[in-house]
Protein backbone atom coordinates (compact mmCIF):
# COMPACT_ATOMS: atom_id res chain seq x y z
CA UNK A 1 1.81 -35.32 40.57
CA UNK A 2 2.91 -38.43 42.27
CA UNK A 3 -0.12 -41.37 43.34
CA UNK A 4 0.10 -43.17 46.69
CA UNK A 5 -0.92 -46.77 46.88
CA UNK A 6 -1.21 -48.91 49.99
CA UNK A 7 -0.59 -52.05 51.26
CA UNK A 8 -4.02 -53.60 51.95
CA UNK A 9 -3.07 -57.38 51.86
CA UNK A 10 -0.32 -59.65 52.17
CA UNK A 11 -0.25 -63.41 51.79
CA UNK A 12 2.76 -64.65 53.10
CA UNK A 13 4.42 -67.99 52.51
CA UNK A 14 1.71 -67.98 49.30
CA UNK A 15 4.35 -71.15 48.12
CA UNK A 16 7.09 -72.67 49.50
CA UNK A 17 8.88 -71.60 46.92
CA UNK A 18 9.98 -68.40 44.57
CA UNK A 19 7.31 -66.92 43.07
CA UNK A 20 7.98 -66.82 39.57
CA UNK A 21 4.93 -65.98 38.02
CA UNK A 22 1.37 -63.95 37.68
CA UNK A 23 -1.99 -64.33 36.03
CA UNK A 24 -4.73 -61.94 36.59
CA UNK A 25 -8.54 -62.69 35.80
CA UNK A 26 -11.34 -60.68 36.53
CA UNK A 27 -12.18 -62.08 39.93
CA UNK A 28 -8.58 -63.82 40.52
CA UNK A 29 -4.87 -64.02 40.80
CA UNK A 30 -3.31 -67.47 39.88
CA UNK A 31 0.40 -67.84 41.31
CA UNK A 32 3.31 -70.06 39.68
CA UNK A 33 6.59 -70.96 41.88
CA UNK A 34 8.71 -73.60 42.47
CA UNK A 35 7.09 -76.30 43.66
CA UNK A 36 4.73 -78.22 41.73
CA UNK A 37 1.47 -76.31 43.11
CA UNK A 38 -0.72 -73.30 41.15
CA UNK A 39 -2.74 -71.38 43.58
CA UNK A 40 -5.85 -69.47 42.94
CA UNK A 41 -6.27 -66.63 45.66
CA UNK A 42 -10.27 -64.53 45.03
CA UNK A 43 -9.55 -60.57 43.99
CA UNK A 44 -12.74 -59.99 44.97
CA UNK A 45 -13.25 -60.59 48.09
CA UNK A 46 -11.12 -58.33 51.12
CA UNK A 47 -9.57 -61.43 52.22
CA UNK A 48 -8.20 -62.47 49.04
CA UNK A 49 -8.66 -65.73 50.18
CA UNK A 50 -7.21 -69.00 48.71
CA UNK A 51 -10.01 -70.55 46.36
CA UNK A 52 -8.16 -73.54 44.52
CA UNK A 53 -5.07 -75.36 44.65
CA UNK A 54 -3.87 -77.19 41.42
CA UNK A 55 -1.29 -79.99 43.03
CA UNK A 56 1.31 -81.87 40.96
CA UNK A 57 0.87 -80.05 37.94
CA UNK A 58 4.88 -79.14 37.01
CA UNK A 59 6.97 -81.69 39.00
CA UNK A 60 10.23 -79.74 38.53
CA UNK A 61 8.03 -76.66 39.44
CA UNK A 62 6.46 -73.82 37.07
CA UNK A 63 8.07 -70.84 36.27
CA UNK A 64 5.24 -68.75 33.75
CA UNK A 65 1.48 -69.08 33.94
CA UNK A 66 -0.40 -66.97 31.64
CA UNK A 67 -4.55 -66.24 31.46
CA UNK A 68 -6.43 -65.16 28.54
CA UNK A 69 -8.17 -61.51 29.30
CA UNK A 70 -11.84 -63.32 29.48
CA UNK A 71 -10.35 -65.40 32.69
CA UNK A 72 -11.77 -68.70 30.80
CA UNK A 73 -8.31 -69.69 29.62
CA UNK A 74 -4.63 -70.59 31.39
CA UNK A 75 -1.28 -71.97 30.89
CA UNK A 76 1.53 -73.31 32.17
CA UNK A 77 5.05 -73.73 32.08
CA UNK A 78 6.80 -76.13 33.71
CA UNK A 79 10.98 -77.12 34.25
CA UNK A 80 10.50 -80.03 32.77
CA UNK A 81 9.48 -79.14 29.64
CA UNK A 82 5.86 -79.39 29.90
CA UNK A 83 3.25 -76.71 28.96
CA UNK A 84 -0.55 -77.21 30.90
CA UNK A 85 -3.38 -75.76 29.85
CA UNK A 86 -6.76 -75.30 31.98
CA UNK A 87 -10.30 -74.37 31.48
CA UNK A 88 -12.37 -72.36 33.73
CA UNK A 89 -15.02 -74.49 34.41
CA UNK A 90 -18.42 -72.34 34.95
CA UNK A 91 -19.43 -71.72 38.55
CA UNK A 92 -22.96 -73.19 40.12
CA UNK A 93 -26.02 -71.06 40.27
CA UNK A 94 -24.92 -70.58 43.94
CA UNK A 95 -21.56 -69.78 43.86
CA UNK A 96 -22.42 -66.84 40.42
CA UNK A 97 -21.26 -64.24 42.92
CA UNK A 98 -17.94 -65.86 43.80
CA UNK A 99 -14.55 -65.67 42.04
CA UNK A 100 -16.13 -68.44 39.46
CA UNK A 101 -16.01 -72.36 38.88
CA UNK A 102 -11.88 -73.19 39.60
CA UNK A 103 -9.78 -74.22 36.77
CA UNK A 104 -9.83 -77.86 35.12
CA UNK A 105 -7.01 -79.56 32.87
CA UNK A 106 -7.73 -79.50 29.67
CA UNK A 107 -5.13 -80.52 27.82
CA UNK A 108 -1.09 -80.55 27.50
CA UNK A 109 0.64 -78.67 24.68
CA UNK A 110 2.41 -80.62 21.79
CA UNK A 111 5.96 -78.91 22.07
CA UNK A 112 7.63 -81.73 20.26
CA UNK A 113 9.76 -80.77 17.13
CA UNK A 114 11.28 -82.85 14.69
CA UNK A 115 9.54 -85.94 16.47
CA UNK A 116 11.19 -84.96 19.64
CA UNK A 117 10.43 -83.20 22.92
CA UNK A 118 12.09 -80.76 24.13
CA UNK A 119 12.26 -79.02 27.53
CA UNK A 120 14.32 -75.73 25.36
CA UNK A 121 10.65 -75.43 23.31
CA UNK A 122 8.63 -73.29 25.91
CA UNK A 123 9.91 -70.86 28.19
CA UNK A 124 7.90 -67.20 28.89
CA UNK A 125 4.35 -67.66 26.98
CA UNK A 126 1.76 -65.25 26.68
CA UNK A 127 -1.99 -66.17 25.28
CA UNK A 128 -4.01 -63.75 23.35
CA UNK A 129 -6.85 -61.42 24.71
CA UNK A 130 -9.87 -64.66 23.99
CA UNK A 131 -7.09 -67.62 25.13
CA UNK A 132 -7.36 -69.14 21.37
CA UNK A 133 -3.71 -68.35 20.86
CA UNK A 134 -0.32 -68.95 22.62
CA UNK A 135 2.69 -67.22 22.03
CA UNK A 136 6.40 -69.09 23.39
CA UNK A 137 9.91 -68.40 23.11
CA UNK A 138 12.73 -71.04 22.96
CA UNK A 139 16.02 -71.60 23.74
CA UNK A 140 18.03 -71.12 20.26
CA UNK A 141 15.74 -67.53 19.77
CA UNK A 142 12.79 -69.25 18.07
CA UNK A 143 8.91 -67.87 18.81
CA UNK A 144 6.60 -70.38 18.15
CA UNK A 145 2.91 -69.35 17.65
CA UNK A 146 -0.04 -72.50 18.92
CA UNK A 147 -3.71 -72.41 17.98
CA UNK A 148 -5.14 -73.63 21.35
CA UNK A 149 -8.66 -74.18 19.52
CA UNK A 150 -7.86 -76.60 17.52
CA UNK A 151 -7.64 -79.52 20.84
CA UNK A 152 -6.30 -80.71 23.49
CA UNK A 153 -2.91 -80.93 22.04
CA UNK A 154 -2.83 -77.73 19.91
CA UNK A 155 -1.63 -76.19 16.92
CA UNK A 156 1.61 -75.09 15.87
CA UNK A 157 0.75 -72.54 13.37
CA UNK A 158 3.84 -70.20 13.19
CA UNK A 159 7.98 -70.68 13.71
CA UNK A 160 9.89 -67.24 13.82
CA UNK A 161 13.68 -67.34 13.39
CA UNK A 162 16.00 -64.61 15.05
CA UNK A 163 18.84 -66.58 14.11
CA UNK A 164 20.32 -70.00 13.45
CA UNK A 165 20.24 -73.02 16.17
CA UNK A 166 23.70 -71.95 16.55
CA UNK A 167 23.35 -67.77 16.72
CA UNK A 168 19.90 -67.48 18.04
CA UNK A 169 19.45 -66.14 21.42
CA UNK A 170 17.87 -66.95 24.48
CA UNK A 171 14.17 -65.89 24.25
CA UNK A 172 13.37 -64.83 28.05
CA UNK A 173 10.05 -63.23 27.47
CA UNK A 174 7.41 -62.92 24.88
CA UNK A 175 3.63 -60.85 24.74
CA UNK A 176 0.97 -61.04 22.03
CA UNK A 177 -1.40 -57.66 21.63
CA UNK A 178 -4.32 -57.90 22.86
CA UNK A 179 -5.53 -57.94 19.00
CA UNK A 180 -3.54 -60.92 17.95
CA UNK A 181 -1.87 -58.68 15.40
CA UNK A 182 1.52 -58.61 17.05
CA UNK A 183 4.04 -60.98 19.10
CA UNK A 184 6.75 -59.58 20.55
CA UNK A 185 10.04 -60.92 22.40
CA UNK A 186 12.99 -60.08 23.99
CA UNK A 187 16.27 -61.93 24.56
CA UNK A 188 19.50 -62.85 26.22
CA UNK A 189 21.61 -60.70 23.63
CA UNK A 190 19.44 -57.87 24.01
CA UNK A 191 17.65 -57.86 21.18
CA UNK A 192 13.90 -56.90 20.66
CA UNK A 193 12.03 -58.30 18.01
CA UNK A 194 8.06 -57.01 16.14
CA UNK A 195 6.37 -60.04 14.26
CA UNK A 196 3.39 -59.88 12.17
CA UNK A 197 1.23 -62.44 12.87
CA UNK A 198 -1.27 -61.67 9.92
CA UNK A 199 1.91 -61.76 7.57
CA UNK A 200 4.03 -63.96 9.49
CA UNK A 201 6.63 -61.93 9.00
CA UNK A 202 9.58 -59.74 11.52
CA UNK A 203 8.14 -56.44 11.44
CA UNK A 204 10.83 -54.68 13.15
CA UNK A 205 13.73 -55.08 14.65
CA UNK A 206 14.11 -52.91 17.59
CA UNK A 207 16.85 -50.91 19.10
CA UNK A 208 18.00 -49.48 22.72
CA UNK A 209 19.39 -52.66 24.67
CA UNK A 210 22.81 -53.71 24.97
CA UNK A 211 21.90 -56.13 27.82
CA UNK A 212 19.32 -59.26 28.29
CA UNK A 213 15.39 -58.41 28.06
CA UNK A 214 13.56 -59.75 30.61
CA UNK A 215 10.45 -58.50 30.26
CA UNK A 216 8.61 -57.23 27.27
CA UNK A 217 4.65 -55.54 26.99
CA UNK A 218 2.16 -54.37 24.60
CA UNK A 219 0.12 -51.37 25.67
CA UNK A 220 -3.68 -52.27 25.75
CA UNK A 221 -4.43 -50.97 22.23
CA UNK A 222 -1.35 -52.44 20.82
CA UNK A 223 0.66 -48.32 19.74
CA UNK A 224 3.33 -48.69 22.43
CA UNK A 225 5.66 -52.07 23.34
CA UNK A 226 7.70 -51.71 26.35
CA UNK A 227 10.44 -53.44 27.15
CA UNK A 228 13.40 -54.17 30.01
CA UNK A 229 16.00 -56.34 31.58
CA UNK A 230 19.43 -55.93 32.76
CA UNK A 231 20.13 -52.38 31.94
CA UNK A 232 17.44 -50.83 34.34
CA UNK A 233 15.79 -48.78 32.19
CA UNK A 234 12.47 -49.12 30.54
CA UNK A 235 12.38 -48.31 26.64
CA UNK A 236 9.24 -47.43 25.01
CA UNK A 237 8.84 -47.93 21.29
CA UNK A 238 6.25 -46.77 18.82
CA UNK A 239 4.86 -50.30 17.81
CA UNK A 240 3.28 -48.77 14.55
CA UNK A 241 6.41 -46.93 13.42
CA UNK A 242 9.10 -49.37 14.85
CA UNK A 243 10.49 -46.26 16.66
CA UNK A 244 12.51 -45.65 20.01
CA UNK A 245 10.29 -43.01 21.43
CA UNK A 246 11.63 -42.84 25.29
CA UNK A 247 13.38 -44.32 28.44
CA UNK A 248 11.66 -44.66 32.08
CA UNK A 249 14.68 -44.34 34.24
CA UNK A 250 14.90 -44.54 37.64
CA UNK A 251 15.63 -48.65 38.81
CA UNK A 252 19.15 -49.58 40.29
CA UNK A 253 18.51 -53.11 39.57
CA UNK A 254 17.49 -55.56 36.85
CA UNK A 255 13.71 -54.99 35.86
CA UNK A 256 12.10 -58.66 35.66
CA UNK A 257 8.28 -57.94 34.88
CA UNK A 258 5.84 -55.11 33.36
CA UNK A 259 2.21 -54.50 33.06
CA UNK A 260 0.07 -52.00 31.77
CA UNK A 261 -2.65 -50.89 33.39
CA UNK A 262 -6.34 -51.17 31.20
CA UNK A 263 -6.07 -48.06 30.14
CA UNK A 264 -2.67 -47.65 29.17
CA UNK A 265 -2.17 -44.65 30.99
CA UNK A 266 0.38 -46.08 33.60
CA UNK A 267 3.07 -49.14 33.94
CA UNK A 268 3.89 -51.16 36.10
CA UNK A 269 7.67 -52.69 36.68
CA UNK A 270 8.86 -55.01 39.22
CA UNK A 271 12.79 -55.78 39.73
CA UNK A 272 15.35 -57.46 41.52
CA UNK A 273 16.13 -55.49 44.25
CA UNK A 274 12.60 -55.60 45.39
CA UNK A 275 11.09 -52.32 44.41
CA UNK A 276 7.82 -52.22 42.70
CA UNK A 277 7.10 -48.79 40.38
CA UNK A 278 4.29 -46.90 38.52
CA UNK A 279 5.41 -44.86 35.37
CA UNK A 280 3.04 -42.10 34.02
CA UNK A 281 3.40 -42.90 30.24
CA UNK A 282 2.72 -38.59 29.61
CA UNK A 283 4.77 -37.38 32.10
CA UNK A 284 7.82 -40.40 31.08
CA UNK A 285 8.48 -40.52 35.06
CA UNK A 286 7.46 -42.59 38.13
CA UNK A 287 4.64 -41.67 40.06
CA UNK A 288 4.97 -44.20 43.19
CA UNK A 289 7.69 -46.53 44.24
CA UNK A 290 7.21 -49.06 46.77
CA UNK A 291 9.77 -51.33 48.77
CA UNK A 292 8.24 -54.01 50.80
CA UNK A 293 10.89 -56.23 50.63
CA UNK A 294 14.62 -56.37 49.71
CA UNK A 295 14.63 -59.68 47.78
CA UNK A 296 13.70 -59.90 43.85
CA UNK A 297 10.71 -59.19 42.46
CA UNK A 298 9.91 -61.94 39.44
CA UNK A 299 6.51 -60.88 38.85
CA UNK A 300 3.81 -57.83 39.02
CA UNK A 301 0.45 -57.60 38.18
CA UNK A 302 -2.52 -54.94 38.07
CA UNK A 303 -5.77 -56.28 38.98
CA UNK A 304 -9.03 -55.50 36.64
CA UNK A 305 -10.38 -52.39 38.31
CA UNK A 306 -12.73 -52.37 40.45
CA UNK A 307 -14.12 -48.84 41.59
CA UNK A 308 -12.23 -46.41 41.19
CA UNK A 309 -9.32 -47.37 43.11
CA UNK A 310 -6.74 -49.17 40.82
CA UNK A 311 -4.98 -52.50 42.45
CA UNK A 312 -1.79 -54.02 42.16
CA UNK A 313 -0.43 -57.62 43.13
CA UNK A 314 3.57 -58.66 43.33
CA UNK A 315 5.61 -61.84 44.03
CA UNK A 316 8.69 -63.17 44.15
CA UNK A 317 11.86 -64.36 46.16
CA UNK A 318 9.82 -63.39 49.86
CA UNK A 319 7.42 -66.15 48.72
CA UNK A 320 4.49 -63.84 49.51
CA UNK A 321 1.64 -61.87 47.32
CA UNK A 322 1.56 -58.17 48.74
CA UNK A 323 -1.73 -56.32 47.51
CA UNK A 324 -1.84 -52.44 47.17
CA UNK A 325 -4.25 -50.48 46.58
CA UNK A 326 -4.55 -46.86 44.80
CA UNK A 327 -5.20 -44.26 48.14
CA UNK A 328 -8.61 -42.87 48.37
CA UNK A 329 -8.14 -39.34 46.88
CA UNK A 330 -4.91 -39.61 45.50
């Protein structure tokens, strides 16, 4: 049985640049492009009007922003190397019913190594479900694990290998479960790689891609990781067992983001030839495909559900955010 979603929304010219990136909170969507500006647009309102713009943050622009699952956390990534991070600051008694407070700086990551900084340190990041953790990949194949809580600055408090400066690869995207237990990546060679954060140790080493990983996703309770880039498939994997349990197949083009919905019953994947899909994880096939524009796709998002309608957001290369919404009876 197939679901029908529809455009409710669109914001167009959102930046004046790519959209790279999306964050979702409860009430809100924060966008990353290009240019040097975050924007905050309300989820819960029809309008989805703009609520906060964060100006000069990344001077070379941003290309990830990630938010903790509470909404009370954020970072972000710039060009240049650096890594912001932001507080939501608690709304006034008047404004309880609105999308919340707006975002403050709170502090900018320590990605120095060796007494250096380097812009190669942080690329995709991911924070964990309460925003005390952050998970980055690197440039040589490292994934380096920060303790946000402990300041302003941070806490480096794990270093995975995947190779040598000189045989590690690319790390293009990275996700923590939602439990903290896991961090996983995916690279420019292909490769997928499991760590154990409680250990702090590779848990597996995954197979099924011969071609980069763009985009890699832990189910909400953690017991499925998907993952996809280049190829055009999506490969599912057993995180407990470390097994290859299935392929969604069905883009033409690279696949540059996935998200799972709350209840891990459906995924979302965004790619490059701007088609947006939902997968039904028990049937292994897509359930809705929608084309609202013919230029890439960097970055889809579902929205906390509200009713019993589910919601979707994406971005990308049109510079616009295009809402849908789940059809009423579908």
């Amino acid at each position: 049985m197939s679901k029908q979603y529809l455009t409710t929304h669109t914001v167009d010219d959102a930046h004046i640049n790519d959209i790279f990136s999306l964050a979702a909170t409860p009430t809100s969507i924060i966008s990353a492009s290009g240019s040097s500006t975050l924007h905050v647009h309300a989820t819960n309102q029809p309008s989805f009007p703009l609520t906060q713009s964060l100006s000069n943050v990344h001077k070379l622009g941003c290309h990830h922003v990630a938010v903790s699952r509470n909404g009370k956390v954020a970072v972000s990534a710039g060009f240049g190397g650096e890594v912001k991070i932001w507080k939501q600051q608690q709304p006034a008694a008047e404004d309880s019913e609105s999308s919340g407070g707006g975002w403050e700086a709170f502090g900018e990551l320590d990605t120095s190594r060796g007494g250096k900084k380097s812009a190669g340190e942080v690329w995709a990041i991911a924070l964990s479900e309460e925003g005390q953790f952050l998970a980055a990949t690197t440039y040589d194949g490292r994934i380096n694990v920060w303790d946000l809580s402990a300041g302003e600055r941070g806490t480096k408090v794990q270093e995975y290998e995947t190779g040598s400066a000189s045989t590690g690869s690319f790390g293009s995207c990275v996700d923590l479960s939602l439990d903290g237990k896991y961090t996983a990546s995916g690279h420019q060679n292909g490769a997928v790689y499991v760590f154990n954060n409680q250990t702090g140790r590779l848990q597996y080493s995954l197979p099924g891609h011969g071609k980069p990983v763009r985009a890699v996703a832990f189910s909400p309770l953690a017991s499925r990781l998907a993952a996809a880039g280049d190829a055009g498939m999506i490969a599912i994997y057993d995180t407990k067992h470390g097994e290859h349990v299935g392929n969604l197949t069905g883009h033409t083009a690279w696949v540059m983001s996935l998200d799972w919905n709350d209840t891990g019953e459906y995924l979302l994947s965004g790619a490059f030839d701007g088609k947006v899909k939902v997968w039904s994880i028990e049937r292994g096939a897509c359930v809705a495909t929608h084309n609202e524009t013919d230029k890439a796709l960097w970055a889809v998002r579902w929205l906390p559900k509200s009713g019993r309608n589910e919601m979707f957001c994406t971005a990308g290369a049109n510079r616009s955010l295009t809402f849908y919404r789940e059809a009423t009876g579908a």
